[in-house]
Protein backbone atom coordinates (compact mmCIF):
# COMPACT_ATOMS: atom_id res chain seq x y z
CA UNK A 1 -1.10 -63.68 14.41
CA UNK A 2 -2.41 -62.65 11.19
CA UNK A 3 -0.53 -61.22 8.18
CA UNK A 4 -2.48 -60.63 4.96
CA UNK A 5 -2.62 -57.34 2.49
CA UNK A 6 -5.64 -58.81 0.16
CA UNK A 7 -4.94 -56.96 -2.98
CA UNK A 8 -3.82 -53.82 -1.14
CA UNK A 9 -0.07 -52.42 -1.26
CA UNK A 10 2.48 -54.46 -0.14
CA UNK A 11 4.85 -54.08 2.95
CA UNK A 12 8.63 -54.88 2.49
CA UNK A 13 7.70 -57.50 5.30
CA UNK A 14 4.69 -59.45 3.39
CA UNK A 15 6.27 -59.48 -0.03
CA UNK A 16 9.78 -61.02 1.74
CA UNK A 17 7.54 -63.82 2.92
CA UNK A 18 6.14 -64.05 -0.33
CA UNK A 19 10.09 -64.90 -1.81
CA UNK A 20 11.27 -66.53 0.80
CA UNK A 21 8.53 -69.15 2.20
CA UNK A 22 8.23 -72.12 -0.10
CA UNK A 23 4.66 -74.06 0.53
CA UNK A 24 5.19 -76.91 -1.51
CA UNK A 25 4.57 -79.89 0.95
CA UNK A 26 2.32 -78.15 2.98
CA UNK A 27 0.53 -74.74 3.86
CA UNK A 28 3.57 -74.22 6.66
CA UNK A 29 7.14 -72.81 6.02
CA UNK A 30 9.83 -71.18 8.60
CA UNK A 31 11.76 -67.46 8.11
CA UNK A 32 14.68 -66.10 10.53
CA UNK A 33 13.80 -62.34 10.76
CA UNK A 34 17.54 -61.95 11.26
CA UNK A 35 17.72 -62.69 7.27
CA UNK A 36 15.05 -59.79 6.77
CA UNK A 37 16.57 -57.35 8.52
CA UNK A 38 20.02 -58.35 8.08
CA UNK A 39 20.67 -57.67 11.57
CA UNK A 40 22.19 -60.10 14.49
CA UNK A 41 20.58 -59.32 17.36
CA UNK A 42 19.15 -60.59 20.23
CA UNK A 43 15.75 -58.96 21.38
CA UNK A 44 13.32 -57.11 18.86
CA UNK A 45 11.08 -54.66 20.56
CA UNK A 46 7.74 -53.84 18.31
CA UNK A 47 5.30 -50.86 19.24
CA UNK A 48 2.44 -49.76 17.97
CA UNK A 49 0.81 -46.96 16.06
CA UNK A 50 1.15 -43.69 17.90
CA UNK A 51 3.69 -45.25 20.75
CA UNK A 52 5.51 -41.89 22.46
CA UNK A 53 8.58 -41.57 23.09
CA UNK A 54 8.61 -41.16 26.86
CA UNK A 55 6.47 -45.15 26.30
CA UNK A 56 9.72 -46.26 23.95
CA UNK A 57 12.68 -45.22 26.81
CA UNK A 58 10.32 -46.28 29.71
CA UNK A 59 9.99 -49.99 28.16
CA UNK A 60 13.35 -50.39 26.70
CA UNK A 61 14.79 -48.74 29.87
CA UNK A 62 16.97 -46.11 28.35
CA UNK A 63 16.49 -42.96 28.84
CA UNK A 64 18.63 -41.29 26.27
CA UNK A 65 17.22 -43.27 23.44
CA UNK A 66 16.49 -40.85 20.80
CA UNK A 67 14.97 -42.14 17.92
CA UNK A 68 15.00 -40.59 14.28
CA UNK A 69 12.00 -40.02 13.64
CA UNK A 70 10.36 -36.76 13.73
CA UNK A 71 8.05 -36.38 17.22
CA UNK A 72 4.11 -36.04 15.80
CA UNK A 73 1.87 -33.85 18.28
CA UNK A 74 1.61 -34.75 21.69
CA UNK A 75 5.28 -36.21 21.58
CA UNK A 76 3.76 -39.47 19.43
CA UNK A 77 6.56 -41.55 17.57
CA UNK A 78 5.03 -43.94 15.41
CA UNK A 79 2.01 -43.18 12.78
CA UNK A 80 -1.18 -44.32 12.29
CA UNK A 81 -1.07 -48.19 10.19
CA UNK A 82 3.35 -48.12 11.55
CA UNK A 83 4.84 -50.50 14.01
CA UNK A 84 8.31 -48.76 15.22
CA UNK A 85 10.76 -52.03 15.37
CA UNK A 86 13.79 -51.57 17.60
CA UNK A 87 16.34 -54.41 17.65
CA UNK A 88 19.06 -54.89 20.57
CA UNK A 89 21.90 -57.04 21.20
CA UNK A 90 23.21 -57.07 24.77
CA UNK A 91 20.73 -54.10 25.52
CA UNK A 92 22.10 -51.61 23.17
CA UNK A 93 19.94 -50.59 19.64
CA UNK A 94 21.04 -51.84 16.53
CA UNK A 95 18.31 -51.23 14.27
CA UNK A 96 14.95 -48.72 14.66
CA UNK A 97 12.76 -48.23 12.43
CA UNK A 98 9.24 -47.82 11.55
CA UNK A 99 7.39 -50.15 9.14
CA UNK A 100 4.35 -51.58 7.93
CA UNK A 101 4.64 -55.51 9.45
CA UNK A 102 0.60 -56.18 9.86
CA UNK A 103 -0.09 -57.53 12.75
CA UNK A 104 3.07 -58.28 14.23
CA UNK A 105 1.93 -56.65 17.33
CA UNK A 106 -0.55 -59.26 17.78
CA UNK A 107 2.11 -62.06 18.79
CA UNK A 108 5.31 -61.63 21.23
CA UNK A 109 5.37 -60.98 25.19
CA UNK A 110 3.27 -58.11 26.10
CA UNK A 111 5.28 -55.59 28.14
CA UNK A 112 3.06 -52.88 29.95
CA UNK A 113 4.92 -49.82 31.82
CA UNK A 114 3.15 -47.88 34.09
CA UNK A 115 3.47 -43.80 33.04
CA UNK A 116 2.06 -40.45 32.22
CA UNK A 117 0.16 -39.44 29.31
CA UNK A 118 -1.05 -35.65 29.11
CA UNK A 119 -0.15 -34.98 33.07
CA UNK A 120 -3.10 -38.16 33.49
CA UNK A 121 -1.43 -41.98 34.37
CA UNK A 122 -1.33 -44.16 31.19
CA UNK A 123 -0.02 -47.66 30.32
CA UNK A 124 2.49 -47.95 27.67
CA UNK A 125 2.36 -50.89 25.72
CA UNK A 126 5.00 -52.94 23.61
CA UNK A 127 5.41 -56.59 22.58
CA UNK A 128 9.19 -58.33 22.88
CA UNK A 129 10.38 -60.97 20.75
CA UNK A 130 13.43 -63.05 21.93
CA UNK A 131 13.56 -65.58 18.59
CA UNK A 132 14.16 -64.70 15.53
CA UNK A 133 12.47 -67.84 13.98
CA UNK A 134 8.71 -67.09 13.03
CA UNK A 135 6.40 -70.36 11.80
CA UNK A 136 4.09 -68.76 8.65
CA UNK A 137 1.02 -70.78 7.94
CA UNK A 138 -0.60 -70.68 4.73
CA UNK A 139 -4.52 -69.48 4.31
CA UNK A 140 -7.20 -68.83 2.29
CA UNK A 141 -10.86 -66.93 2.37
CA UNK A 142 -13.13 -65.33 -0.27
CA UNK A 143 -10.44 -62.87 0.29
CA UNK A 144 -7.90 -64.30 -1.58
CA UNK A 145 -4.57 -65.59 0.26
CA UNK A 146 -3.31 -64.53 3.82
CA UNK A 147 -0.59 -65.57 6.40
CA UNK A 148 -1.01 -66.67 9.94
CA UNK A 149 2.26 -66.27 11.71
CA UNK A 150 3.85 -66.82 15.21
CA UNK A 151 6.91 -66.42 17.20
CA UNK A 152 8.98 -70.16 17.32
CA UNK A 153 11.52 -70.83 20.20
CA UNK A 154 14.56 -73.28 19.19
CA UNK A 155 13.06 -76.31 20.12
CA UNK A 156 10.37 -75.33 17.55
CA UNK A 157 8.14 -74.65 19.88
CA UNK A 158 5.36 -71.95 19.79
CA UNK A 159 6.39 -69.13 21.99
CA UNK A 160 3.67 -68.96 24.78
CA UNK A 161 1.36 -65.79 25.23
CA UNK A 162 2.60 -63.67 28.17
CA UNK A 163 2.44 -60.30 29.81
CA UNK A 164 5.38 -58.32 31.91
CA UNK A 165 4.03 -55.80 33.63
């Protein structure tokens, strides 16, 4: 997973890494995303730009979820460039809320649900996280710096690519 911003404005997410991750032996440091969000939970949920709402209950399997956002056109929840993050513990939401966290959707367990989009079938996608602990690796290109990051289990571990479908 790749996290950079290159000169461009900052997300709460990037600039926390930026205080928090200390590179001095090496290019590789460790955050708890509990710290960031200051939430104890025990599954984060991430979907992407222009997720619906009908996607959001269908994956996180409740129904009534209502979310506090305004509905765009078409029923769309999220905006362009926004993940909408959704934390649980024991299945009920403890935090949701949309922010700019580049390219978290690119890590995770892909979960695909089967639905309908404009009366036509349509796959709603998410990614779950079920760590908190992220490894952040250090890079840099003509660019200037960037991060690489990825999901950590507690045996340190890197969390293996999967899909539920």
């Amino acid at each position: 997973m790749l996290l950079g911003c290159n000169g461009s404005k900052k997300s709460k997410f990037y600039s926390y890494i930026e205080r928090n991750c200390t590179f001095e032996k090496s290019d590789t440091s460790y955050i708890d995303l509990k710290d960031f969000f200051q939430v104890n939970y025990d599954t984060m949920y991430v979907f992407g730009e222009y997720t619906q709402l009908k996607g959001v209950r269908l994956i996180l399997g409740i129904q009534d979820y209502e979310s506090s956002n305004a509905l765009m056109s078409k029923g769309f929840l999220v905006e362009d460039s926004y993940n909408k993050i959704i934390l649980l513990k024991d299945h009920k939401v403890l935090f949701d809320e949309d922010m700019k966290m580049p390219y978290l959707y690119s890590d995770g367990i892909e979960v695909k649900k089967e639905g309908v989009f404009d009366g036509e079938p349509y796959t709603h996608h998410a990614k779950i996280f079920t760590t908190s602990k992220f490894m952040i690796i250090r890079e840099e290109n003509e660019n200037g710096e960037y991060y690489i990051y990825r999901n950590v289990l507690s045996d340190g571990s890197l969390m293996p690519f999967e899909t539920i479908e």
